[in-house]
C-alpha atoms as a PDB file:
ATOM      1  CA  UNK A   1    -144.445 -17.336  24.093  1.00  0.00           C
ATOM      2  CA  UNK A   2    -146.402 -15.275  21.768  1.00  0.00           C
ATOM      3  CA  UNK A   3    -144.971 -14.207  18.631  1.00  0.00           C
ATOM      4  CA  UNK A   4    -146.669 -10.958  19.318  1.00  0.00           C
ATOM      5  CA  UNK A   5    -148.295  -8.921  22.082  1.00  0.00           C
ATOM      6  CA  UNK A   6    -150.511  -5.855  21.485  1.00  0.00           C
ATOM      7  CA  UNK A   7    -151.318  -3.800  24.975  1.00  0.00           C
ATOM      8  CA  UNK A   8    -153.842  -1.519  24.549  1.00  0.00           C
ATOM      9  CA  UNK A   9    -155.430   0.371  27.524  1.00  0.00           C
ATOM     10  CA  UNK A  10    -158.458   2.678  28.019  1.00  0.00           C
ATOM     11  CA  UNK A  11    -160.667  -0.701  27.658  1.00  0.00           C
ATOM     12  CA  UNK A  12    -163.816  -0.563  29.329  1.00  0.00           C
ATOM     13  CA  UNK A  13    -167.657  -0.796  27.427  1.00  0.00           C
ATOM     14  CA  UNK A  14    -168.355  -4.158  25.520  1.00  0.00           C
ATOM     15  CA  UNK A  15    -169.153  -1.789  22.384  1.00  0.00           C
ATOM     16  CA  UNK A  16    -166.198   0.925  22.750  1.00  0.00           C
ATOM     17  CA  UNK A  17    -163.377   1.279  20.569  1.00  0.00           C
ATOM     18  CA  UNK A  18    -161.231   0.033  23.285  1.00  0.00           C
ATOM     19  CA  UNK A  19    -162.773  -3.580  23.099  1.00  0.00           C
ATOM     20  CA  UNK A  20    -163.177  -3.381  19.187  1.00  0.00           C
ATOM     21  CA  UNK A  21    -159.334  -2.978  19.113  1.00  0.00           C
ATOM     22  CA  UNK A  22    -158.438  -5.927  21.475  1.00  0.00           C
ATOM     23  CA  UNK A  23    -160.839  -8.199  19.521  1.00  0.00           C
ATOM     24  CA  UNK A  24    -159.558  -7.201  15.786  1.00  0.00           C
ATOM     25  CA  UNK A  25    -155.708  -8.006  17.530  1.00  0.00           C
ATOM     26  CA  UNK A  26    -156.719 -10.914  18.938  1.00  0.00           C
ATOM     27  CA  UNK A  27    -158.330 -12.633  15.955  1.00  0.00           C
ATOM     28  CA  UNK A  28    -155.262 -11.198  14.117  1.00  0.00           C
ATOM     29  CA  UNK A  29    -153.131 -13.725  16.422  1.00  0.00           C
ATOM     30  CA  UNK A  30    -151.853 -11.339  19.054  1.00  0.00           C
ATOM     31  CA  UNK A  31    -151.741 -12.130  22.747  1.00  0.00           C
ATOM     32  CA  UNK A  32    -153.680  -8.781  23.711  1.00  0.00           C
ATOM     33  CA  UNK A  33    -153.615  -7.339  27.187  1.00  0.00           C
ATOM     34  CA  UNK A  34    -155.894  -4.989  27.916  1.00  0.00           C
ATOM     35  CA  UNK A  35    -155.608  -2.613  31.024  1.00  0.00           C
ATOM     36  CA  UNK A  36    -158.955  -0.300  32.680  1.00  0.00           C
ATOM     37  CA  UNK A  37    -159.246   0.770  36.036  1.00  0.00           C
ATOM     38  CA  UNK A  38    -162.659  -1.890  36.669  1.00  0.00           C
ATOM     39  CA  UNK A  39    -162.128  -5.288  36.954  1.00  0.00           C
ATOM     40  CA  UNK A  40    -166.012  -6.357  36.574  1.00  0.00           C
ATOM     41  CA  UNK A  41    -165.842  -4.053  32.629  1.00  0.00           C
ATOM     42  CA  UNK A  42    -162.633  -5.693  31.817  1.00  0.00           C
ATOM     43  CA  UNK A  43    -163.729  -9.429  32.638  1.00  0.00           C
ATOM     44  CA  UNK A  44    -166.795  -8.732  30.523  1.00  0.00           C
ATOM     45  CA  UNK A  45    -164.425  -7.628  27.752  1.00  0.00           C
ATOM     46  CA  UNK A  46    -161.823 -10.656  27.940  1.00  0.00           C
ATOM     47  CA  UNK A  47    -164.388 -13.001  28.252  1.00  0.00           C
ATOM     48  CA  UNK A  48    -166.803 -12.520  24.943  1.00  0.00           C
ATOM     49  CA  UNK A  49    -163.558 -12.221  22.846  1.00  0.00           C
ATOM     50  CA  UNK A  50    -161.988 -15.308  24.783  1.00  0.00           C
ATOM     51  CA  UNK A  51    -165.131 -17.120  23.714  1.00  0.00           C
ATOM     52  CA  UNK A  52    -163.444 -16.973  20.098  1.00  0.00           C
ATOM     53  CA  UNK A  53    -160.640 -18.984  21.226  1.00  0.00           C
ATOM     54  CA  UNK A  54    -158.119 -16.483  20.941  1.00  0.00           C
ATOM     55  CA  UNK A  55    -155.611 -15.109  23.535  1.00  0.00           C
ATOM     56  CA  UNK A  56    -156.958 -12.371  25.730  1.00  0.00           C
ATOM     57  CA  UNK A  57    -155.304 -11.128  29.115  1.00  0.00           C
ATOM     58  CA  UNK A  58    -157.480  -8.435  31.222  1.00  0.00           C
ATOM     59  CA  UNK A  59    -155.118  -6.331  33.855  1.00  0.00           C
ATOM     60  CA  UNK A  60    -156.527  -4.021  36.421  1.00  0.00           C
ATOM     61  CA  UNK A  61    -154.507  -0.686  35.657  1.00  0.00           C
ATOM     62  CA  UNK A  62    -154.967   3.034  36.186  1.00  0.00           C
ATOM     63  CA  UNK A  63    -153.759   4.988  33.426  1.00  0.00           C
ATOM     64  CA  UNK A  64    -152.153   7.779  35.457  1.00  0.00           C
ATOM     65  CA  UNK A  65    -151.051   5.691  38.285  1.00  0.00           C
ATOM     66  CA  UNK A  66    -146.888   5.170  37.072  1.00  0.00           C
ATOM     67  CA  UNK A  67    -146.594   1.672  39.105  1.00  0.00           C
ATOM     68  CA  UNK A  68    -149.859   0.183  37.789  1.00  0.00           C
ATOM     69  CA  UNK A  69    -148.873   1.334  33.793  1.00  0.00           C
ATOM     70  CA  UNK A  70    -145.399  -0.641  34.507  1.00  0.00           C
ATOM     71  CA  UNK A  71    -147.082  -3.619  36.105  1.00  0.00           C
ATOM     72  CA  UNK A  72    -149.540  -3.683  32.990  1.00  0.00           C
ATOM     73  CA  UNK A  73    -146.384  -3.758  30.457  1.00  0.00           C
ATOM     74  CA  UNK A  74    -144.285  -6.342  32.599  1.00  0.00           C
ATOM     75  CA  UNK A  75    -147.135  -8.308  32.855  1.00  0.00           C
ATOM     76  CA  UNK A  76    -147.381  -8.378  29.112  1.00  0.00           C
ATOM     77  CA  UNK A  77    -143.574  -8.606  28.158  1.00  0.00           C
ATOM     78  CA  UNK A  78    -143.267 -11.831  29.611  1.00  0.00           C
ATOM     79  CA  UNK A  79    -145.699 -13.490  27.772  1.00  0.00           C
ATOM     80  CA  UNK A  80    -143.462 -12.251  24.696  1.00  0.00           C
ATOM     81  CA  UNK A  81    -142.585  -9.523  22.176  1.00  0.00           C
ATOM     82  CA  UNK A  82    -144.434  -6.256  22.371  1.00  0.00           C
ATOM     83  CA  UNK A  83    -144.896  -5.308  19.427  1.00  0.00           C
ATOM     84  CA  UNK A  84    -147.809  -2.816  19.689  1.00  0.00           C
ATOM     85  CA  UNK A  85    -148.973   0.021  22.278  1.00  0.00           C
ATOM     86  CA  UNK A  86    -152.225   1.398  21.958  1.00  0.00           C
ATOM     87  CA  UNK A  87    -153.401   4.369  24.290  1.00  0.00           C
ATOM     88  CA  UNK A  88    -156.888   4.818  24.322  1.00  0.00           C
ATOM     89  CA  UNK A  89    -158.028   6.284  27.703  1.00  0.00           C
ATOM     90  CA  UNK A  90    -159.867   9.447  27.761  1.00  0.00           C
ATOM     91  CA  UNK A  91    -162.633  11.630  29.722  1.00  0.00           C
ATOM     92  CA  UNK A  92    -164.561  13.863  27.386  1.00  0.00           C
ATOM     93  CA  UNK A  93    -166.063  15.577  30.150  1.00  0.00           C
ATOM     94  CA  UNK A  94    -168.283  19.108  29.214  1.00  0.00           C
ATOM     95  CA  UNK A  95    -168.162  21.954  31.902  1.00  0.00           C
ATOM     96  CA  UNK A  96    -167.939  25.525  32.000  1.00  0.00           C
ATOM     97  CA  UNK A  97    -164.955  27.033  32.368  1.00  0.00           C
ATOM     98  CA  UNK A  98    -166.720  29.852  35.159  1.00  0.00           C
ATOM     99  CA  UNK A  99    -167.614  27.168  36.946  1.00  0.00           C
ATOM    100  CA  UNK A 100    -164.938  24.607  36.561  1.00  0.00           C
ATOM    101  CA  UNK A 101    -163.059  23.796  39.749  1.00  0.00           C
ATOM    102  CA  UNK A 102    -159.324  23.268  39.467  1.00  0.00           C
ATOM    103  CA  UNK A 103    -159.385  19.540  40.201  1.00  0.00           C
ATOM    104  CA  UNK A 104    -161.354  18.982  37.485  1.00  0.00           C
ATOM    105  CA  UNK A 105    -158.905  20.507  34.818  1.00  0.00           C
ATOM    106  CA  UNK A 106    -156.325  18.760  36.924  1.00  0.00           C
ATOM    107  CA  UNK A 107    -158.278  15.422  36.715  1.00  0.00           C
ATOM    108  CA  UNK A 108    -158.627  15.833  32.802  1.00  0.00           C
ATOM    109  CA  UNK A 109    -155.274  16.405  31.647  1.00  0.00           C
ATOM    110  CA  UNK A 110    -154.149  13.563  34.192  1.00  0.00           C
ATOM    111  CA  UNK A 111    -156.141  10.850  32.000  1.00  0.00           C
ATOM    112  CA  UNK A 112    -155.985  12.805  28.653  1.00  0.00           C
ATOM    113  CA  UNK A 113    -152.338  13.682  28.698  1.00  0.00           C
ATOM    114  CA  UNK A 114    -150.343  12.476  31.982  1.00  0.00           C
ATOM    115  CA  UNK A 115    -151.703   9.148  31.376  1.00  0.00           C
ATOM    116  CA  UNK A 116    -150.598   9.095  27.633  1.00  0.00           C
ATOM    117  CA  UNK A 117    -147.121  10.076  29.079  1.00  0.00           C
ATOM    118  CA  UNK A 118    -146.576   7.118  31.708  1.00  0.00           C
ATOM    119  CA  UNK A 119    -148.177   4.421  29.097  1.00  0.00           C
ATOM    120  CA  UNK A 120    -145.597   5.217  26.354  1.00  0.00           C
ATOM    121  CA  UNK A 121    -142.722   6.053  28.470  1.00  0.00           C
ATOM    122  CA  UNK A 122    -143.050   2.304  29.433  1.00  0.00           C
ATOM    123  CA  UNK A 123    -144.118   1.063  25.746  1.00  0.00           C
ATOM    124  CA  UNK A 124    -140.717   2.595  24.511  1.00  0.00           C
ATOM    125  CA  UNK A 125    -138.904   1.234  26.924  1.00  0.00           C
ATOM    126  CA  UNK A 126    -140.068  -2.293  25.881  1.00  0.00           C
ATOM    127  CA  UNK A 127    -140.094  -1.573  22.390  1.00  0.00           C
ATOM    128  CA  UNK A 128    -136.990   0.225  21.776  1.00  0.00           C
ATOM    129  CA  UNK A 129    -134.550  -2.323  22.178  1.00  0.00           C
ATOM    130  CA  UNK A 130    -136.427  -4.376  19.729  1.00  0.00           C
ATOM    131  CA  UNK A 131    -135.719  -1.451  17.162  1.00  0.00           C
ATOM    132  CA  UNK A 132    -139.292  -1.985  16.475  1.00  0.00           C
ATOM    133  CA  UNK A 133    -143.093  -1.567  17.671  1.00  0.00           C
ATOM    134  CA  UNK A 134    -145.852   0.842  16.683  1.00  0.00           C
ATOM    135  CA  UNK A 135    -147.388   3.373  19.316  1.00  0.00           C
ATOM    136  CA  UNK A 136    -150.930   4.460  18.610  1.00  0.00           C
ATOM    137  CA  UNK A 137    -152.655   7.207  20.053  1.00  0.00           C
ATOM    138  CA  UNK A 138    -156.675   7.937  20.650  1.00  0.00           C
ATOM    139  CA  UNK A 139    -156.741  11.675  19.874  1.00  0.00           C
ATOM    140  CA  UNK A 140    -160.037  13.921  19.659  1.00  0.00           C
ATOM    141  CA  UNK A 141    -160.521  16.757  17.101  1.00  0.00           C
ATOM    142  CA  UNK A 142    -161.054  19.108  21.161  1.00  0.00           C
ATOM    143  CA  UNK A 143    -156.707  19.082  20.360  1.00  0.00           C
ATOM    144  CA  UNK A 144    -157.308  20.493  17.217  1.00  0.00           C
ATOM    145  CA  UNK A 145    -159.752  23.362  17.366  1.00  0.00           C
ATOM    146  CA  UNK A 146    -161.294  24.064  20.997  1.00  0.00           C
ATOM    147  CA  UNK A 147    -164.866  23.545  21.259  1.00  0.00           C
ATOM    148  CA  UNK A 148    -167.801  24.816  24.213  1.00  0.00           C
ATOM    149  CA  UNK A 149    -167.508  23.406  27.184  1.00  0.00           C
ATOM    150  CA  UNK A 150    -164.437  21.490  26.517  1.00  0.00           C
ATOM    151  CA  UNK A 151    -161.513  23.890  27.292  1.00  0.00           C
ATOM    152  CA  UNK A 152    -159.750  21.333  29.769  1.00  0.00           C
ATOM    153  CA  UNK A 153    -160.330  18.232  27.906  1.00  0.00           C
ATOM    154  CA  UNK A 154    -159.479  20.385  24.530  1.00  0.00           C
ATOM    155  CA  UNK A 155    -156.043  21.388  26.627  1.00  0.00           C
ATOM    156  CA  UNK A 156    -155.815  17.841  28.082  1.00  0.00           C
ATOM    157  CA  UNK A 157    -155.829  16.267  24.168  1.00  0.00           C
ATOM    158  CA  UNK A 158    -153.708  18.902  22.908  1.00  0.00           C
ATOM    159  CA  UNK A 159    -150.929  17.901  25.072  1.00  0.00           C
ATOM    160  CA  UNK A 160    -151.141  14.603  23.756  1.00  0.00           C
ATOM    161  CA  UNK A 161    -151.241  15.632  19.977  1.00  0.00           C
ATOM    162  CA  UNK A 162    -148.028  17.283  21.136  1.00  0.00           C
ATOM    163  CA  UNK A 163    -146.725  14.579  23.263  1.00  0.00           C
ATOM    164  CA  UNK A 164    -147.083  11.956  20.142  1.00  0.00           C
ATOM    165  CA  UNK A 165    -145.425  14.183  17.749  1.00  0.00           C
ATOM    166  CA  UNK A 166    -142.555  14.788  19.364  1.00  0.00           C
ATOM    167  CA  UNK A 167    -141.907  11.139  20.318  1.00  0.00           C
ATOM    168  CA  UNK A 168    -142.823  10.139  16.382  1.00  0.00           C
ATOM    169  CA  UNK A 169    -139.418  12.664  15.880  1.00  0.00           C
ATOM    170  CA  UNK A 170    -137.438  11.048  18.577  1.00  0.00           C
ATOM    171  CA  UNK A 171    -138.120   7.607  17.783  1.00  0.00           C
ATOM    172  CA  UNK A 172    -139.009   6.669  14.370  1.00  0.00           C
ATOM    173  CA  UNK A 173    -134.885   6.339  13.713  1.00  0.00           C
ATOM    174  CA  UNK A 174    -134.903   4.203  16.050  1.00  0.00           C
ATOM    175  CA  UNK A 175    -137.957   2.061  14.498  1.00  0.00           C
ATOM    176  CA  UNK A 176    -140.805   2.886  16.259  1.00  0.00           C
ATOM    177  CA  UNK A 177    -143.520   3.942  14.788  1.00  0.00           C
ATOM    178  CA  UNK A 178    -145.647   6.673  16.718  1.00  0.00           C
ATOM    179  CA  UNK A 179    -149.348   7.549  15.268  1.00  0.00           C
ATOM    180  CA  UNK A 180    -151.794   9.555  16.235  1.00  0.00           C
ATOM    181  CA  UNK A 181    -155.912   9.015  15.157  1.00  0.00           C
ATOM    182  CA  UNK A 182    -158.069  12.213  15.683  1.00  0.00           C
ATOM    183  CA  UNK A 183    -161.283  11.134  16.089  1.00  0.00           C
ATOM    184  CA  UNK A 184    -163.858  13.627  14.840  1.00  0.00           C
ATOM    185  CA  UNK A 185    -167.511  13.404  15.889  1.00  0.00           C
ATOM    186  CA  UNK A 186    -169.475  11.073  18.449  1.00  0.00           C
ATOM    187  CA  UNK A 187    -169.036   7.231  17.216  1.00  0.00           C
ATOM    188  CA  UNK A 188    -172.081   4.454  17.074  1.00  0.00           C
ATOM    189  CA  UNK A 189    -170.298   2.619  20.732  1.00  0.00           C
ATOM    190  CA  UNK A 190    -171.623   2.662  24.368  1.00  0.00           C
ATOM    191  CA  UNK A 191    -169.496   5.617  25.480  1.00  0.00           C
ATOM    192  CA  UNK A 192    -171.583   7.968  23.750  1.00  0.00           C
ATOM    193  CA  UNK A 193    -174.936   5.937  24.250  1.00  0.00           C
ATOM    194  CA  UNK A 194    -174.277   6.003  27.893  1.00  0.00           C
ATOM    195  CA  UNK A 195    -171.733   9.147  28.039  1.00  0.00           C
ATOM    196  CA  UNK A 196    -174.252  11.907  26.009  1.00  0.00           C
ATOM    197  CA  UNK A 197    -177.276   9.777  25.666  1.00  0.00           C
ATOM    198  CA  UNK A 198    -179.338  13.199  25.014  1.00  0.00           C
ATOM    199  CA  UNK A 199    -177.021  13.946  21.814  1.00  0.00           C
ATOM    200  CA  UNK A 200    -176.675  10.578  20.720  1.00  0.00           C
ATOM    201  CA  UNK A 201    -180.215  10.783  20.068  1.00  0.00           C
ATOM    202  CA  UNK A 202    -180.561  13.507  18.198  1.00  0.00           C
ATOM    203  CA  UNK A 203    -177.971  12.288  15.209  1.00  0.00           C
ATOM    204  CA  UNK A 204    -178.844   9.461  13.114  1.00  0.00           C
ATOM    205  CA  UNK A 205    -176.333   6.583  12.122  1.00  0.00           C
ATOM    206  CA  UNK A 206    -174.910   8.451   8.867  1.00  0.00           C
ATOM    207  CA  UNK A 207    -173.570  10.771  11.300  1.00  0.00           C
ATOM    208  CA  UNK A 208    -172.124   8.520  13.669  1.00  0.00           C
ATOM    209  CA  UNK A 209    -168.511   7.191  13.117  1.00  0.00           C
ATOM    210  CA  UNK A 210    -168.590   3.417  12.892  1.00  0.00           C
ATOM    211  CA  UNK A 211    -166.455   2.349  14.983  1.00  0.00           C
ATOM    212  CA  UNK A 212    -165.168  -0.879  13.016  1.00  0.00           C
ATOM    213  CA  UNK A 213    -163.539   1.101  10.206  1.00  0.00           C
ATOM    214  CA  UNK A 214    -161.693   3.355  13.235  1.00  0.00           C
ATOM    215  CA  UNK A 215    -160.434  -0.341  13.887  1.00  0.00           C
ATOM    216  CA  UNK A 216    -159.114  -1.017  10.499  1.00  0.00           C
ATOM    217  CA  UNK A 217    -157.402   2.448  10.056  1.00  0.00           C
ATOM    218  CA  UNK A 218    -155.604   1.270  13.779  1.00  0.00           C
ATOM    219  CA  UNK A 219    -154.558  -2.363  11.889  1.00  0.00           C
ATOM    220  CA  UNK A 220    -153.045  -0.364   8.711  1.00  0.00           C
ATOM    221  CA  UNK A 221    -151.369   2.445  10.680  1.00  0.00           C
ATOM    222  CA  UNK A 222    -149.413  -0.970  12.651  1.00  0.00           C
ATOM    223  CA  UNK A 223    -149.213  -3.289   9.165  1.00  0.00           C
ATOM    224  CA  UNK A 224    -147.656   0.502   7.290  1.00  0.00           C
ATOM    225  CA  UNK A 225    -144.368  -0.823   5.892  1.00  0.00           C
ATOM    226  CA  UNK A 226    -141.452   1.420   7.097  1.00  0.00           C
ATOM    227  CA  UNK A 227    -140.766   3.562   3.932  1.00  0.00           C
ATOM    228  CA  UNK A 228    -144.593   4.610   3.973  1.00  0.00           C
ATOM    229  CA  UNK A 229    -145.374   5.522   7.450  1.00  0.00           C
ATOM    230  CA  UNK A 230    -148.031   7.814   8.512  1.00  0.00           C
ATOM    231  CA  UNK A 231    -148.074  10.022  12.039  1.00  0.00           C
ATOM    232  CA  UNK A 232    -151.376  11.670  11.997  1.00  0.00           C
ATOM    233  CA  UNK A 233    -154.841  10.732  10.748  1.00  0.00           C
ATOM    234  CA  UNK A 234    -158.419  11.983  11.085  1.00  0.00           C
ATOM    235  CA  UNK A 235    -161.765  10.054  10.561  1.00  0.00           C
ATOM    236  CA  UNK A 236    -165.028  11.012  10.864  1.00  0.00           C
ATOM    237  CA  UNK A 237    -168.882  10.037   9.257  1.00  0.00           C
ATOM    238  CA  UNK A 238    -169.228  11.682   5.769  1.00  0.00           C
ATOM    239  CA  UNK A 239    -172.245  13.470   7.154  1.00  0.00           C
ATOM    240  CA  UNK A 240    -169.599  15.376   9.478  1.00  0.00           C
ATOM    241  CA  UNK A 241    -169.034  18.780   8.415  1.00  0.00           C
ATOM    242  CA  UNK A 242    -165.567  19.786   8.909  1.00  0.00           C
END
């Protein structure tokens, strides 16, 4: 049995922040499971951090499917404590909102926020009884301020801000700590080399977020003792203008 287990999904590109956070976890000691919807991404994932000799466990889960989240969890509690829950699944998808059919809102706030609602429904659950665990959330400055183009994924990610502060109230007495990490700009990973590959070319890497310090503000919201927690924090390249 581990002495700790970190699930995180939303895991997909070698280079994404998804991947970045299994491999700090797993070097850390963790037993990391990591849960995406394709099994040929997630295998490539597992295996170049596996080749570090560290414990790795790749599960084929949809976020916004409620049996495949709880398969993903029990999968993970019985290979011990778990002791962090890390929700990083998200489709940043631009379109007009003239010309924006309703499945495609629907689609958004399903991964965005619906998804964000099984995962740590099923995180508590585990954690809870433990009177301890941290819950991390991947939030997007679109929660924050709406942008162009983005009014569903902006609504999607503003449920979740919402969604993670109200369950920071409900269960920090109880020992669970609940953060949320507003990302704000595009980062230097795959998802937006291969996701806006027309904008990603256009800003240099001084604008970029680096993705490896997102990592380490992920490690010290989970290592925060409990008399010094933080909820909400927002990162972004010192070239972003805010």
């Amino acid at each position: 049995m581990a002495e700790q287990v970190v699930v995180i999904i939303g895991v997909s590109a070698l280079q994404g922040l998804g991947a970045k956070l299994a491999r700090r976890f797993a070097q850390g000691g963790a037993h990391v499971f990591i849960g995406g919807r394709t099994r040929e991404k997630l295998d490539a994932v597992a295996d170049s951090i596996r080749a570090e000799d560290v414990e790795i466990t790749p599960v084929v889960a949809d976020a916004t499917d409620p049996a495949s989240v709880q398969g993903l969890f029990d999968e993970a509690a019985s290979a011990g404590p778990i002791r962090l829950s890390i929700y990083n699944a998200g489709n940043n998808m631009p379109c007009d909102l003239l010309g924006m059919e309703s499945d495609f809102f629907e689609r958004c706030w399903r991964v965005a926020c619906f998804g964000g609602f099984l995962f740590s429904q099923q995180a508590l659950r585990h954690m809870v009884p433990n009177g301890e665990g941290t819950l991390l959330f991947t939030g997007g400055s679109a929660a924050i301020h709406g942008n162009p183009l983005l009014s569903a994924f902006g609504a999607a990610k503003a449920g979740l801000r919402a969604l993670a502060k109200s369950l920071a109230r409900e269960f920090q007495p109880q020992g669970i700590h609940v953060g949320h990490v507003v990302i704000d700009g595009d980062s230097s990973g795959d998802h937006s080399e291969r996701g806006r590959p027309q904008l990603a070319q256009t800003l240099t890497e001084e604008r970029r977020i680096d993705l490896e310090g997102v990592v380490y503000i992920y490690e010290m919201l989970h290592r925060q003792p409990r008399r010094a927690w933080s909820h909400e924090i927002d990162v972004r390249s010192f070239e972003q203008a805010f």
